[in-house]
N, C-alpha and C. Protein backbone atom coordinates (compact mmCIF):
# COMPACT_ATOMS: atom_id res chain seq x y z
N UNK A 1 63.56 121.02 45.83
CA UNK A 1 64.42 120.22 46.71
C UNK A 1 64.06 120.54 48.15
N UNK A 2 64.03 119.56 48.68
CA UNK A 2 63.78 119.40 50.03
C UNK A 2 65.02 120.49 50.82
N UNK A 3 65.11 120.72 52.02
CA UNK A 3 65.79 121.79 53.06
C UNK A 3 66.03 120.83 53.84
N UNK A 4 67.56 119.57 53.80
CA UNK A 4 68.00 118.81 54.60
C UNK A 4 68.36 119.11 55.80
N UNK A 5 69.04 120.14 55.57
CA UNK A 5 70.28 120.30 56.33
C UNK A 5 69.82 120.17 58.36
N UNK A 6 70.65 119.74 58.91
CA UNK A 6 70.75 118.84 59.99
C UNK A 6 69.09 117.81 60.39
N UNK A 7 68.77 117.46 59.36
CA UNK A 7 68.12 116.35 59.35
C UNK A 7 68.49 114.97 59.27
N UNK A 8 68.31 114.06 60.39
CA UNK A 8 68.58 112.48 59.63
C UNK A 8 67.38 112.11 59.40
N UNK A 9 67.62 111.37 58.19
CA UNK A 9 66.06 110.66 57.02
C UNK A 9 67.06 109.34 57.33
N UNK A 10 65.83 108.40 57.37
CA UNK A 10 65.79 107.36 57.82
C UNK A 10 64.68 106.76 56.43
N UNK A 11 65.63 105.64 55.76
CA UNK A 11 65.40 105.08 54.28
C UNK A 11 65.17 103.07 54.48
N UNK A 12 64.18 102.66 54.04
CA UNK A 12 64.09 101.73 54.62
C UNK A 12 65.22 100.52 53.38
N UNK A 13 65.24 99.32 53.28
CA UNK A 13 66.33 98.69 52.13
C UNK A 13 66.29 99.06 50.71
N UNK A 14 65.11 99.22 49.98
CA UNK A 14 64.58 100.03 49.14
C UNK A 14 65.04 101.35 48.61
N UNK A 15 65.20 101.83 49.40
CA UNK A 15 65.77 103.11 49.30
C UNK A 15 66.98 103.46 49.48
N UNK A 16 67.98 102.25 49.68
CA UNK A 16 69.66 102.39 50.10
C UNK A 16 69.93 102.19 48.21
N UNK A 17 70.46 103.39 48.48
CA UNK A 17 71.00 103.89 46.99
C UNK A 17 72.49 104.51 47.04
N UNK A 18 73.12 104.44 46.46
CA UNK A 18 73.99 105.23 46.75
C UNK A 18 74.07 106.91 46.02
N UNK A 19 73.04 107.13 45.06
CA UNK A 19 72.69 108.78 45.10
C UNK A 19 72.15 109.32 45.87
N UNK A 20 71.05 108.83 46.63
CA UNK A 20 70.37 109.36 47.28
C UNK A 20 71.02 109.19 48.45
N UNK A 21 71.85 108.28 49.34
CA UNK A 21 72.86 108.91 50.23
C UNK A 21 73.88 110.03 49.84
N UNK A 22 74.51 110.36 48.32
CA UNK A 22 75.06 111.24 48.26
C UNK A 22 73.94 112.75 48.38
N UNK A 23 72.92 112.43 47.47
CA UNK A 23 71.96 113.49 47.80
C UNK A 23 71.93 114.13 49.50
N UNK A 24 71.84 113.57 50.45
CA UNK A 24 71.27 113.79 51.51
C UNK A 24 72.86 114.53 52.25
N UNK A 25 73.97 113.84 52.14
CA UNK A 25 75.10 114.61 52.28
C UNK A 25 75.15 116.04 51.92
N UNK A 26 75.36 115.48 50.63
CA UNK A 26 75.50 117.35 49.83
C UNK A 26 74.49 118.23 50.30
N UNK A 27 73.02 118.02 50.99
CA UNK A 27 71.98 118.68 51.47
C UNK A 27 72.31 118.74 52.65
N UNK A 28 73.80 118.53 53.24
CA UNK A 28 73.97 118.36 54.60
C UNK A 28 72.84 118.42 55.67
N UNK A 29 72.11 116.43 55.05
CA UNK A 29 71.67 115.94 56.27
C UNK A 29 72.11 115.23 56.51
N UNK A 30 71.80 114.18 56.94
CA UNK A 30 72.48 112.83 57.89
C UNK A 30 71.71 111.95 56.99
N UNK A 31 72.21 110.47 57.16
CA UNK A 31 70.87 109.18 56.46
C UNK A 31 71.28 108.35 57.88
N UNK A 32 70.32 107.08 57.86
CA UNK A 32 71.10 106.09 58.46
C UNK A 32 70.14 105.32 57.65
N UNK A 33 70.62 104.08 56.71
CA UNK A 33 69.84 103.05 55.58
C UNK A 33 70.10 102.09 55.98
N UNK A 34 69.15 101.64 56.32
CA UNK A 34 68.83 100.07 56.20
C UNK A 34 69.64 99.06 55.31
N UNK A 35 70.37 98.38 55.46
CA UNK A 35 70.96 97.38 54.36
C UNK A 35 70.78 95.61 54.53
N UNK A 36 70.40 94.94 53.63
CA UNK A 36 69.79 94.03 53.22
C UNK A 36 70.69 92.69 52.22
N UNK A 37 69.99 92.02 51.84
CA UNK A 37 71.22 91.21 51.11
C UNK A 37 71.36 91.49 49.39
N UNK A 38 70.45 92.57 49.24
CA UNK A 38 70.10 92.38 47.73
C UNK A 38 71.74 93.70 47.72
N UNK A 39 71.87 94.12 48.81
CA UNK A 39 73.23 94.90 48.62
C UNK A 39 74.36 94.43 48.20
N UNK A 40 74.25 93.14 48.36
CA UNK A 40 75.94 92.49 47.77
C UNK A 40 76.92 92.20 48.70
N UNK A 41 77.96 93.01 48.34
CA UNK A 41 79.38 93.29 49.03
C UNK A 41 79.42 94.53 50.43
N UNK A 42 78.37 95.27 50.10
CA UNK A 42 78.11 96.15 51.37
C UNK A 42 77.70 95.51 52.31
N UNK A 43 76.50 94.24 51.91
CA UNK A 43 76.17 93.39 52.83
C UNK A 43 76.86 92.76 53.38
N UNK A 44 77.74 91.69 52.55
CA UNK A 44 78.73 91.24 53.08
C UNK A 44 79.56 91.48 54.12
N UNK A 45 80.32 92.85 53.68
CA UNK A 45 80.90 93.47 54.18
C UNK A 45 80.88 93.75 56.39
N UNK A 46 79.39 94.32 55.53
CA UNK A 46 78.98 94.85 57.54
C UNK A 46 78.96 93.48 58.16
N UNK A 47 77.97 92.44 57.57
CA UNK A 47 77.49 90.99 57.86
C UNK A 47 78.80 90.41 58.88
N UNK A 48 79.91 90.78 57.77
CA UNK A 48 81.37 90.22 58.23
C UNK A 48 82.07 90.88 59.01
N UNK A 49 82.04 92.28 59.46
CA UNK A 49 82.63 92.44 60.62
C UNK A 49 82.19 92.58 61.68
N UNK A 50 80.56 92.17 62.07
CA UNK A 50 80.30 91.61 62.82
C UNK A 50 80.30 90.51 63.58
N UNK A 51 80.36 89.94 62.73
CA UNK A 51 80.51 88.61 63.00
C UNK A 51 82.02 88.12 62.92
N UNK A 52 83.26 89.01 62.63
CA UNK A 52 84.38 88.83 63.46
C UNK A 52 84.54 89.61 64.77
N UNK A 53 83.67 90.84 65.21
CA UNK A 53 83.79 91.12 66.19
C UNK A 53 83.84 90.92 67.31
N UNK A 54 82.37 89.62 67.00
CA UNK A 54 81.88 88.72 67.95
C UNK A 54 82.68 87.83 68.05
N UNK A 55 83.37 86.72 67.10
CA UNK A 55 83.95 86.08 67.38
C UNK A 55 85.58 86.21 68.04
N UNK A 56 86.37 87.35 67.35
CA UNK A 56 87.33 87.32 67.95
C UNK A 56 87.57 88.20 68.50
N UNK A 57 86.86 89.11 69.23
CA UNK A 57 87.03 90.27 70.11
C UNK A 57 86.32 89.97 71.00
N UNK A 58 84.66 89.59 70.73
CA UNK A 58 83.91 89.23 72.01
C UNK A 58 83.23 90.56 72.34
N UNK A 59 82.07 90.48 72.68
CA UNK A 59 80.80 91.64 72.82
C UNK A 59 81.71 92.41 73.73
N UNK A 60 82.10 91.89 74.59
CA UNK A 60 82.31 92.66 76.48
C UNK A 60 83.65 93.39 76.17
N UNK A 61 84.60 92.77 75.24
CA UNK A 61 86.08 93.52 74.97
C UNK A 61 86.14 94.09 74.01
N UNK A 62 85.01 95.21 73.19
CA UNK A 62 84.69 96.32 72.39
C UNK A 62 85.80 97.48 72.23
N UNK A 63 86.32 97.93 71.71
CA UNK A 63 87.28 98.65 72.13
C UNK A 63 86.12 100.10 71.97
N UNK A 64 86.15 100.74 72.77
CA UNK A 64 84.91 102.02 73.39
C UNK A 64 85.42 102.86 72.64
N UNK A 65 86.48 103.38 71.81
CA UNK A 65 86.61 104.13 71.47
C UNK A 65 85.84 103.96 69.58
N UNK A 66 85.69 102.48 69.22
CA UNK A 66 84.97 102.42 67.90
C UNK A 66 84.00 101.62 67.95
N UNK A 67 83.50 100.87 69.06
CA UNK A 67 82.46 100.43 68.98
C UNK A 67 81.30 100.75 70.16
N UNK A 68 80.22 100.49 70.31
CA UNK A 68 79.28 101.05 71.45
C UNK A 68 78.44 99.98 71.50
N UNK A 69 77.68 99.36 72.60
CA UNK A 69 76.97 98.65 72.47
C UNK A 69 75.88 98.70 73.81
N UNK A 70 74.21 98.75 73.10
CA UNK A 70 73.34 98.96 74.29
C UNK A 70 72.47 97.94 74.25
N UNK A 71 71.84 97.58 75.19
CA UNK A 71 70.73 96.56 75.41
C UNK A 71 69.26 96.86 76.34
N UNK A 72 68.24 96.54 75.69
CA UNK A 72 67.37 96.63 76.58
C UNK A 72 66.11 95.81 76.40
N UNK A 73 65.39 95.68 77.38
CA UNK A 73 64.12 95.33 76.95
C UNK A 73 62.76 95.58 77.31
N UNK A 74 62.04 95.64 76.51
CA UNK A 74 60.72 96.41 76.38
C UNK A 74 59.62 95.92 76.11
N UNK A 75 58.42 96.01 76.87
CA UNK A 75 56.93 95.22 76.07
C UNK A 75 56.54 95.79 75.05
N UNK A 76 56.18 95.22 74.14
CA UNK A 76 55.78 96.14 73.08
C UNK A 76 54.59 95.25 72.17
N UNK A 77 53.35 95.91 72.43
CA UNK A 77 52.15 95.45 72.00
C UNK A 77 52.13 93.69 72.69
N UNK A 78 52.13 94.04 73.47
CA UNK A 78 51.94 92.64 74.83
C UNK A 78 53.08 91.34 74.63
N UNK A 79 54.17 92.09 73.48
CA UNK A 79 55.21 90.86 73.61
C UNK A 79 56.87 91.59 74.30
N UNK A 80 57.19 90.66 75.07
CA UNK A 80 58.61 91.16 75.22
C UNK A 80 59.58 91.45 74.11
N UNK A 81 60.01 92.35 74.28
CA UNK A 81 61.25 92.08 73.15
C UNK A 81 62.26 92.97 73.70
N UNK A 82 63.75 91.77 73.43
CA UNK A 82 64.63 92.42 73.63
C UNK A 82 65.99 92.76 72.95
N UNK A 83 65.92 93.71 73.12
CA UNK A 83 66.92 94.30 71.56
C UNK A 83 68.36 94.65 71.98
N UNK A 84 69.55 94.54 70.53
CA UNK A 84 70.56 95.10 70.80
C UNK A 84 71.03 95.13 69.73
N UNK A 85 71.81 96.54 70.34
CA UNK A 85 72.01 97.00 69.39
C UNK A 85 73.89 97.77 69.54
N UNK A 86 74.69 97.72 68.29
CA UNK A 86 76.11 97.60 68.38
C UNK A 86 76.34 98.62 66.98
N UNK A 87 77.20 99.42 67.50
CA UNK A 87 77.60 100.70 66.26
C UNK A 87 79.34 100.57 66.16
N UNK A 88 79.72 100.25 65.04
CA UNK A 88 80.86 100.35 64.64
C UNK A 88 81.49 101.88 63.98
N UNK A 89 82.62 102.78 64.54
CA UNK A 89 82.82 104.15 64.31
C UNK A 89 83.66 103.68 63.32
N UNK A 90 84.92 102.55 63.22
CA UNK A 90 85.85 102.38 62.69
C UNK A 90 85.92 101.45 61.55
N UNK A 91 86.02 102.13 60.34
CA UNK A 91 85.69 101.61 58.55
C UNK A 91 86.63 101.52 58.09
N UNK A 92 88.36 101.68 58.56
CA UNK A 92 89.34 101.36 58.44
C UNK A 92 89.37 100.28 57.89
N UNK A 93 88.54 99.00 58.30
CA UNK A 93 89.15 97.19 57.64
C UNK A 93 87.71 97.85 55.90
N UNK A 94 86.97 98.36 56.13
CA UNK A 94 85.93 98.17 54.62
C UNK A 94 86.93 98.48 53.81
N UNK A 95 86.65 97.72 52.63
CA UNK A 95 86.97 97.65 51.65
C UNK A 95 87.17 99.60 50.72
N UNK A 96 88.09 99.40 50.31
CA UNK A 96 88.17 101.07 50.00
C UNK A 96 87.03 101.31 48.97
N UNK A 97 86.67 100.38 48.10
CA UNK A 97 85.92 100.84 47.13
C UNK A 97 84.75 100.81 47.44
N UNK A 98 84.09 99.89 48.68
CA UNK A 98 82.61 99.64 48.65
C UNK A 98 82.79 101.69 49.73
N UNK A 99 83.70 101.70 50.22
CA UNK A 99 83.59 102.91 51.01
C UNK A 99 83.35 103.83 50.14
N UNK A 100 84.71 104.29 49.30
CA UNK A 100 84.05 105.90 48.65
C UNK A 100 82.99 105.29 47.62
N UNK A 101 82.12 104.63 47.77
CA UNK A 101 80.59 104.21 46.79
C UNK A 101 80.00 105.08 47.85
N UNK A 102 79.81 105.20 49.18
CA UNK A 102 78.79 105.57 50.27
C UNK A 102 79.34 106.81 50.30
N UNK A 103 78.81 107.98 50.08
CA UNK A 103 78.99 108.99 50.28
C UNK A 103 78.71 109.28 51.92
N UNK A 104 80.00 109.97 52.71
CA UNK A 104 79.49 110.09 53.94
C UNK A 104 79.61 108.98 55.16
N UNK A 105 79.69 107.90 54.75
CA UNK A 105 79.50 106.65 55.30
C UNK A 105 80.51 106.68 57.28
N UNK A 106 79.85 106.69 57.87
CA UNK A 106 80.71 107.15 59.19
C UNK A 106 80.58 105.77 59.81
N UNK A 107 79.42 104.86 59.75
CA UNK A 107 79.28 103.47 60.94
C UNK A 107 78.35 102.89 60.26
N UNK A 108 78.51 102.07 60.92
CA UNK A 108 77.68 100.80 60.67
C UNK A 108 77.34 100.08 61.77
N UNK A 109 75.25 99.41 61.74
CA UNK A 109 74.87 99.43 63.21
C UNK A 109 74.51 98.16 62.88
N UNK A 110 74.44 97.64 63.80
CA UNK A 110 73.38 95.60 63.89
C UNK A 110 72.29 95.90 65.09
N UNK A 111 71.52 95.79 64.50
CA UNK A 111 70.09 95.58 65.55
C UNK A 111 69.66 94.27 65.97
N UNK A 112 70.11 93.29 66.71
CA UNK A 112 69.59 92.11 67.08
C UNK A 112 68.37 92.21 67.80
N UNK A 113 67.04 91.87 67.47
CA UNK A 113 65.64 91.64 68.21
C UNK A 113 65.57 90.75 68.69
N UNK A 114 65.13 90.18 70.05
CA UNK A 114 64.55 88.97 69.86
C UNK A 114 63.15 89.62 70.70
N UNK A 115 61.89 88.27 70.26
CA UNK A 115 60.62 88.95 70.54
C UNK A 115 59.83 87.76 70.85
N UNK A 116 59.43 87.51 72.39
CA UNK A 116 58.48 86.45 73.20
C UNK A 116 57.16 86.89 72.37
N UNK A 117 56.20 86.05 72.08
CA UNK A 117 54.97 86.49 71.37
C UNK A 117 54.40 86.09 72.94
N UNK A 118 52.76 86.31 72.49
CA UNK A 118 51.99 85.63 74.09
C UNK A 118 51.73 84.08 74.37
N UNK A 119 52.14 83.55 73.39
CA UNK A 119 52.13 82.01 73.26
C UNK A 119 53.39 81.51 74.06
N UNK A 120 54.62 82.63 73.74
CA UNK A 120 56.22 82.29 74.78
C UNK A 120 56.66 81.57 73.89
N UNK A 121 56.78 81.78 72.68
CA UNK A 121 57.57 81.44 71.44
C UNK A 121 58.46 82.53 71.37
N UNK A 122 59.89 82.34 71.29
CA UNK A 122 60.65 83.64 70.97
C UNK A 122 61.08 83.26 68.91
N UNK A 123 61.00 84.45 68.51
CA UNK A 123 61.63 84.75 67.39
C UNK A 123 62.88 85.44 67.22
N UNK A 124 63.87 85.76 66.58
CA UNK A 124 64.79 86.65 66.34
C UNK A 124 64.99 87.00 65.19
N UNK A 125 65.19 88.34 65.02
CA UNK A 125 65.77 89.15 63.78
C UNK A 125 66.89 89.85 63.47
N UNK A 126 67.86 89.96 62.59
CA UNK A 126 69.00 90.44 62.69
C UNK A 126 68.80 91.76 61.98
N UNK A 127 69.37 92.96 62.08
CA UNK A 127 69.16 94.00 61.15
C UNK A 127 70.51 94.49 60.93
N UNK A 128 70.73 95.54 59.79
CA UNK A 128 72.06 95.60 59.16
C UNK A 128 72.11 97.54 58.99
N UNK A 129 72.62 98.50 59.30
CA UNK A 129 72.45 99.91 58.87
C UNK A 129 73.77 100.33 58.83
N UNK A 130 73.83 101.13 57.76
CA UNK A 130 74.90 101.86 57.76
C UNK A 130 74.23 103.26 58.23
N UNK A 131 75.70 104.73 58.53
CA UNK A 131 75.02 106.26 58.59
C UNK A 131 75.83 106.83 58.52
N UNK A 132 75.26 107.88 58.02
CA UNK A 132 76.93 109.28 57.92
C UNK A 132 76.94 109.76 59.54
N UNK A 133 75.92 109.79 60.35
CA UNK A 133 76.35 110.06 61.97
C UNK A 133 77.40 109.95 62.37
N UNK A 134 78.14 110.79 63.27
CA UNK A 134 79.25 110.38 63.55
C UNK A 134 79.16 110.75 65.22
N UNK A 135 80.07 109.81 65.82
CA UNK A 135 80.20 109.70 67.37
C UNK A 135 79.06 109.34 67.40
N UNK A 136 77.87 108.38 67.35
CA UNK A 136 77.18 108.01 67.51
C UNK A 136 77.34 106.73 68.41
N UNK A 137 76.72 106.85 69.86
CA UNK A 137 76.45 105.85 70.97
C UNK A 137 75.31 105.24 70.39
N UNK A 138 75.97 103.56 71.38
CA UNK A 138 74.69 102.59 70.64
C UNK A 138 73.40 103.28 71.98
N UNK A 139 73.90 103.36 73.15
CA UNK A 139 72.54 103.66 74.58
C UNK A 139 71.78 104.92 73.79
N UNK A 140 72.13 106.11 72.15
CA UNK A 140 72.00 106.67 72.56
C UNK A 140 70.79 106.93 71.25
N UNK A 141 71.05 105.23 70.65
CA UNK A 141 70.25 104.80 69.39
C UNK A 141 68.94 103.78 70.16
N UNK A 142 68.15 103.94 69.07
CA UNK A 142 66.66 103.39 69.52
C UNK A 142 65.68 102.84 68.71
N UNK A 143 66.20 101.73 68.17
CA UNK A 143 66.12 101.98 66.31
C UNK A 143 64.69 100.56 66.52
N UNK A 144 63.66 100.94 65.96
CA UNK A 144 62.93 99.95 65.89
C UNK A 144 62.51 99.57 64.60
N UNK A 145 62.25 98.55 64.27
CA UNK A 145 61.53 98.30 62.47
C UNK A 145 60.63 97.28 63.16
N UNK A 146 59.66 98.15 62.21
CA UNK A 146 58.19 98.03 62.22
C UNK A 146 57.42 97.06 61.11
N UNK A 147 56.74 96.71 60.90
CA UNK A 147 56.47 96.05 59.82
C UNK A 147 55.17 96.98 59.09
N UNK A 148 55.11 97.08 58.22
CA UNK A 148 54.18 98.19 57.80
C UNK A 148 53.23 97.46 56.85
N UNK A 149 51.85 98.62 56.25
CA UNK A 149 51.05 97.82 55.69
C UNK A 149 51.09 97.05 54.83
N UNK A 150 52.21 96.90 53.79
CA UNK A 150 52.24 96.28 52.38
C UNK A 150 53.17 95.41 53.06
N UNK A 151 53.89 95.20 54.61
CA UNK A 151 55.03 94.14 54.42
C UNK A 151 56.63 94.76 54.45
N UNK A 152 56.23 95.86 53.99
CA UNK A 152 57.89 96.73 54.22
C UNK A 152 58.18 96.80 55.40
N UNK A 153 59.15 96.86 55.41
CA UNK A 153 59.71 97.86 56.59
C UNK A 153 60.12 98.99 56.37
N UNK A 154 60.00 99.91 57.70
CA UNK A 154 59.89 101.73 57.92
C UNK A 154 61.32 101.19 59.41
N UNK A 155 62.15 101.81 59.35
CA UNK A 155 62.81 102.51 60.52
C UNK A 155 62.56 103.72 61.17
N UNK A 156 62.86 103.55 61.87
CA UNK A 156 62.69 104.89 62.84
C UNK A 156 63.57 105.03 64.04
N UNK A 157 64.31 106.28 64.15
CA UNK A 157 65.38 106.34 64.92
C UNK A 157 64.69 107.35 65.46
N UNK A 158 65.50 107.10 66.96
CA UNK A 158 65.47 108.27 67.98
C UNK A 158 66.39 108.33 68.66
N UNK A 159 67.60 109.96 68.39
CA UNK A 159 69.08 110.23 69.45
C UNK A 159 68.43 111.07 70.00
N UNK A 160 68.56 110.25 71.62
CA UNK A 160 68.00 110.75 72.96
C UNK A 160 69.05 112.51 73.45
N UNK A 161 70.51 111.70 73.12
CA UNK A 161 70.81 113.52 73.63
C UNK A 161 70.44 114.12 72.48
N UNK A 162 70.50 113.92 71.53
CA UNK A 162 70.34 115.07 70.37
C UNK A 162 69.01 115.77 69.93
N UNK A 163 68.79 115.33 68.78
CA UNK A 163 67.81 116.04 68.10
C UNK A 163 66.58 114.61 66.94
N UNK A 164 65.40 114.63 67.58
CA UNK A 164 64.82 113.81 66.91
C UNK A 164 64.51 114.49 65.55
N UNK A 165 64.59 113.80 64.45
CA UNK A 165 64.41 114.67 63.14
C UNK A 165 63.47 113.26 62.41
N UNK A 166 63.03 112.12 62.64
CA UNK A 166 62.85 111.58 62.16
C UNK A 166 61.59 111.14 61.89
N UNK A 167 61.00 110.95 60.68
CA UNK A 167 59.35 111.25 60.50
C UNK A 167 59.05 109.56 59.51
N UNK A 168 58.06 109.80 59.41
CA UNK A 168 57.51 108.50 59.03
C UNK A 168 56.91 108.95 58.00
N UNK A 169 57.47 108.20 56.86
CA UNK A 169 56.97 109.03 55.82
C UNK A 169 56.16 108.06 54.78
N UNK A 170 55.12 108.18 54.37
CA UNK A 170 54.43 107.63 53.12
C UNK A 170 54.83 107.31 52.07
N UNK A 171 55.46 105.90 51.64
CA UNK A 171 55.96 106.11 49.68
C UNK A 171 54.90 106.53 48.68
């Protein structure tokens, strides 16, 4: 067995399990997983309180004490892209059962991309993560997905005050 403890592993949709988030707990590390639609009701779930957040709270009237939200933008391999990204602390409205399924489960993040190619075509991508992190700032997340050789995607996080623990790992 691996030596978790204060590590966050970073699992791309594939790998959102719910043992292997309990695994990584009980090894007291951290996860933050990628979630996708083949998740179901977890999907649902995050999908949907985002998208009431937005609608009936509104990005700018966040209440700071459970939600965080950062923005920026960056060239990256000669295209703009600009990202954002929004962390929910408060799991109070989830559903009780999809909750104790997630061992650990502290937030849930949305990564919105959007990305100018050199042609000045923009694309956008939505992304979905849950994490056992806790007090986690969105300014303080940095979350990029990559597209990798077979077509997957790899995440990769970086907490600027904290501690980078996060490696890129080979399946």
């Amino acid at each position: 067995m691996l030596n978790l403890e204060g590590a966050v592993i970073t699992i791309d949709a594939m790998g959102t399990q719910r043992n292997i988030a309990s695994i990584i707990v009980e090894e007291k590390g951290d996860y933050i997983l990628s979630v996708k639609g083949n998740q179901g009701k977890l999907y649902d779930e995050i999908e949907d309180q985002f998208h009431f957040a937005s609608r009936q709270l509104g990005r700018e009237n966040l209440n700071a004490g459970n939600w965080t939200q950062y923005e920026e933008e960056v060239m990256n391999r000669g295209r703009l892209e600009k990202r954002q990204t929004i962390v929910c602390q408060d799991l109070s409205w989830m559903d009780p059962e999809i909750r104790a399924a997630w061992k650990g489960i502290n937030c849930i993040i949305l990564v919105v991309r959007k990305v100018r190619d050199r042609l000045g075509d923009w694309t956008c991508e939505t992304h979905y993560y849950m994490s056992s992190l806790k007090k986690v700032n969105a300014n303080e997340f940095n979350i990029a997905v990559d597209n990798w050789s077979q077509g997957t995607f790899v995440v990769k996080a970086t907490l600027q005050n904290g501690v980078q623990k996060t490696k890129k790992v080979v399946h």
